[in-house]
C-alpha atoms as a PDB file:
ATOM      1  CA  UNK A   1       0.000   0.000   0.000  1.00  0.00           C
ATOM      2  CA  UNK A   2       1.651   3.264  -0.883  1.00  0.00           C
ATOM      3  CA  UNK A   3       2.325   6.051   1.777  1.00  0.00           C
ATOM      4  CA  UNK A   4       0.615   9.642   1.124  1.00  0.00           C
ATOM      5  CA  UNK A   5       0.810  12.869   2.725  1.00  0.00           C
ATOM      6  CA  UNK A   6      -2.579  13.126   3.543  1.00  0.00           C
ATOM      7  CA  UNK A   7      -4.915  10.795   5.496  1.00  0.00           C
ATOM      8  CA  UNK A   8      -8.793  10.573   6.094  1.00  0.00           C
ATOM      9  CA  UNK A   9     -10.417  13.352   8.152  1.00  0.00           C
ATOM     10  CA  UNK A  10      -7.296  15.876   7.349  1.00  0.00           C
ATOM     11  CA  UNK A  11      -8.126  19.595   6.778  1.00  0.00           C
ATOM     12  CA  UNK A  12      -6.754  20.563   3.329  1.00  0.00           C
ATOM     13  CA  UNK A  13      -6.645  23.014   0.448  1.00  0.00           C
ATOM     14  CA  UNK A  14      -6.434  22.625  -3.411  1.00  0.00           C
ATOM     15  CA  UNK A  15      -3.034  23.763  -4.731  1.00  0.00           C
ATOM     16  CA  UNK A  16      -3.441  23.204  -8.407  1.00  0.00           C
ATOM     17  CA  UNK A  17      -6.006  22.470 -11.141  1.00  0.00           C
ATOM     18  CA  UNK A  18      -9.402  23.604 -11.574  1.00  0.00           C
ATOM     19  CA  UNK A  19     -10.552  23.744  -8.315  1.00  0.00           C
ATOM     20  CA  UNK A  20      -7.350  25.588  -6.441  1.00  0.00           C
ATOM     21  CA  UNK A  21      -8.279  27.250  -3.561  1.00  0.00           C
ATOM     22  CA  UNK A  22     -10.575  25.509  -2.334  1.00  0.00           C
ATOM     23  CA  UNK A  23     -10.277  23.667   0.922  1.00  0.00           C
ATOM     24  CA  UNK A  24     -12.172  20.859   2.920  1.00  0.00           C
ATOM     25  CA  UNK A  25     -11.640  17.872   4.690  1.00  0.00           C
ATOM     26  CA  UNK A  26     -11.003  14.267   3.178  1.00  0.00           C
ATOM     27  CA  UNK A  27     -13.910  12.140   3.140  1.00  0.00           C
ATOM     28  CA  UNK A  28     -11.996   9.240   1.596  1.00  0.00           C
ATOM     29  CA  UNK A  29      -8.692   8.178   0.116  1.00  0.00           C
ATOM     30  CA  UNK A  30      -8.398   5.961  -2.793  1.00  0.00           C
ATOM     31  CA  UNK A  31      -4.690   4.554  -2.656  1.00  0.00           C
ATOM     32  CA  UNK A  32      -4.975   2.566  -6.020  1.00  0.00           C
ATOM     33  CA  UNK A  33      -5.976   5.736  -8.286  1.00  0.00           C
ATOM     34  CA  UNK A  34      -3.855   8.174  -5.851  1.00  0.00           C
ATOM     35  CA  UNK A  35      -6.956  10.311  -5.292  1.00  0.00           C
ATOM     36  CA  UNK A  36      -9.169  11.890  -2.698  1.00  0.00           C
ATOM     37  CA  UNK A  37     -12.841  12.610  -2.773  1.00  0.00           C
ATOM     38  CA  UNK A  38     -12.526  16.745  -0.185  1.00  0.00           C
ATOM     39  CA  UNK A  39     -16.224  17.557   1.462  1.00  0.00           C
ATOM     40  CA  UNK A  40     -17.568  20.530  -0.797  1.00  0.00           C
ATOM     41  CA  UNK A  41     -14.938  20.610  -3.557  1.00  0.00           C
ATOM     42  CA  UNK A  42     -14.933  18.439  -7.446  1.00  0.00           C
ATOM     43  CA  UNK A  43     -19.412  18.357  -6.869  1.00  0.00           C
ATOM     44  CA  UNK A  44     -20.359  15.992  -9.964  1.00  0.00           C
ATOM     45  CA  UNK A  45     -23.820  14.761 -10.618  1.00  0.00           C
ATOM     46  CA  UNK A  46     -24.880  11.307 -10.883  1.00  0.00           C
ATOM     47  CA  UNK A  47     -28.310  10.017 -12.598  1.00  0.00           C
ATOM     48  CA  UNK A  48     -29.788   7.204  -9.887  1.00  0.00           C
ATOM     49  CA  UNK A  49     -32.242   4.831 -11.800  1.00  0.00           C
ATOM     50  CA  UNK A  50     -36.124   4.519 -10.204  1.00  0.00           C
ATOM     51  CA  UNK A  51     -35.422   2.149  -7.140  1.00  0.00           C
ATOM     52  CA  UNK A  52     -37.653   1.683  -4.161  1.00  0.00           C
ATOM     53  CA  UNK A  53     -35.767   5.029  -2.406  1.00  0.00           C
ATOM     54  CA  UNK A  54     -36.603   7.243  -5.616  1.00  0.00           C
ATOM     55  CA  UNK A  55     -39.672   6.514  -7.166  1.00  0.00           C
ATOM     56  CA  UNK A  56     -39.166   8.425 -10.054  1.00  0.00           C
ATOM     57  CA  UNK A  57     -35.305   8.381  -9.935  1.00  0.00           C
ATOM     58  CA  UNK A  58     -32.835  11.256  -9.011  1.00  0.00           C
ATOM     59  CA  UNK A  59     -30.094  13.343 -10.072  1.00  0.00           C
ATOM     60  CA  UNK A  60     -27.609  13.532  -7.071  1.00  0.00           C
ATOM     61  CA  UNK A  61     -24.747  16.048  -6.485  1.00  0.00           C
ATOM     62  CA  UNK A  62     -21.770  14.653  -4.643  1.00  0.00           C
ATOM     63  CA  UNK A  63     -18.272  14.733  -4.494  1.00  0.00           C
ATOM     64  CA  UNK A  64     -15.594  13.852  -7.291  1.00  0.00           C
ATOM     65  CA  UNK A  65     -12.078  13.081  -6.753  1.00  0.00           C
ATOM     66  CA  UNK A  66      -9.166  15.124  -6.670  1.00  0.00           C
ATOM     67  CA  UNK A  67      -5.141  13.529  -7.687  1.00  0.00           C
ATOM     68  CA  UNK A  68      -3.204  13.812  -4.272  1.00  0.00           C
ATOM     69  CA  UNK A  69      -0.448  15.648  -5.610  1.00  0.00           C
ATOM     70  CA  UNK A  70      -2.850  18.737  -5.933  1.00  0.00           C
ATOM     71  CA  UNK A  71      -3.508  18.580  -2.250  1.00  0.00           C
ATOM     72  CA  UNK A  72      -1.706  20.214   0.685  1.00  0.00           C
ATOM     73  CA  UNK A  73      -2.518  20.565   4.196  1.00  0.00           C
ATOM     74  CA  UNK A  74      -3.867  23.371   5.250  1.00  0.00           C
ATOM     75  CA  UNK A  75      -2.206  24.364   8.088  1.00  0.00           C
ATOM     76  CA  UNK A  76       0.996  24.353   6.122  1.00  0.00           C
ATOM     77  CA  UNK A  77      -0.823  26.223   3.277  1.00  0.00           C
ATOM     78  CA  UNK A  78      -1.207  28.709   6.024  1.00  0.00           C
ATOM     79  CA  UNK A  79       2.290  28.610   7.170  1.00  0.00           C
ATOM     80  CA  UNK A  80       3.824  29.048   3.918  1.00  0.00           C
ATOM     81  CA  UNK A  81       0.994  32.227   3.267  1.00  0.00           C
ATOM     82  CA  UNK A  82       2.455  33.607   6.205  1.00  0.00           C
ATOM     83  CA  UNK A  83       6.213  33.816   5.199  1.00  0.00           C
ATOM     84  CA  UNK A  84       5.139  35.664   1.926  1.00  0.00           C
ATOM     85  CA  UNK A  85       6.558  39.462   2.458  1.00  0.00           C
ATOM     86  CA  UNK A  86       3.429  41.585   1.631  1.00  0.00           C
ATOM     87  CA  UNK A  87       4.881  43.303  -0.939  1.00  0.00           C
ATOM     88  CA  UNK A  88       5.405  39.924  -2.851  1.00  0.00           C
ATOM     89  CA  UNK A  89       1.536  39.543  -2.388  1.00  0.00           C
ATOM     90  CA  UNK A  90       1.173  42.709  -4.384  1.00  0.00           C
END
C-alpha cells in the first residue's frame, strides 16, 4: 500500500487544477488511483435509476475526486501564506 501525505479526516486546500483554492476535509482516500474525494470541492452529478428510495429516480450532487499531488494541508498552506513578504503579495 503506498504512503501519502494526507490521510482521512485531514483539513486541506487545493493547490493546483481547476478547483485551487478551495479547501475541505477528506472524506476518503483511494490509494490505487492516488486520489481523494474533499467535502464541498470536485461536486459531480450522478443520474440514480427509479429504485424503491426514488420513485421516479434522481439526479444527485456529490463529491468527485481530486489527484493527491494537488492537495496540501492546510495548516501548512497557512504557514507558507504567512512567510510571503506583503509586498510579494502585491
Amino acid at each position: 500500500m503506498k504512503k501519502f501525505h494526507v490521510k482521512r479526516g485531514d483539513e486541506v486546500v487545493v493547490i493546483a487544477g481547476s478547483h485551487k483554492g478551495k479547501s475541505g476535509k477528506i472524506l476518503e482516500v483511494l490509494p490505487a488511483k492516488e486520489r481523494a474525494r474533499i467535502e464541498g470541492v470536485a461536486m459531480i452529478k450522478r443520474h440514480l435509476k427509479k429504485s424503491q428510495e426514488h420513485q421516479n429516480g434522481a439526479i444527485v450532487e456529490r463529491e468527485g475526486t481530486v489527484h493527491i499531488s494537488n492537495l496540501m494541508l492546510k495548516a501548512a498552506h497557512e504557514k507558507r501564506a504567512a512567510k510571503k513578504p506583503a509586498a510579494a503579495k502585491a
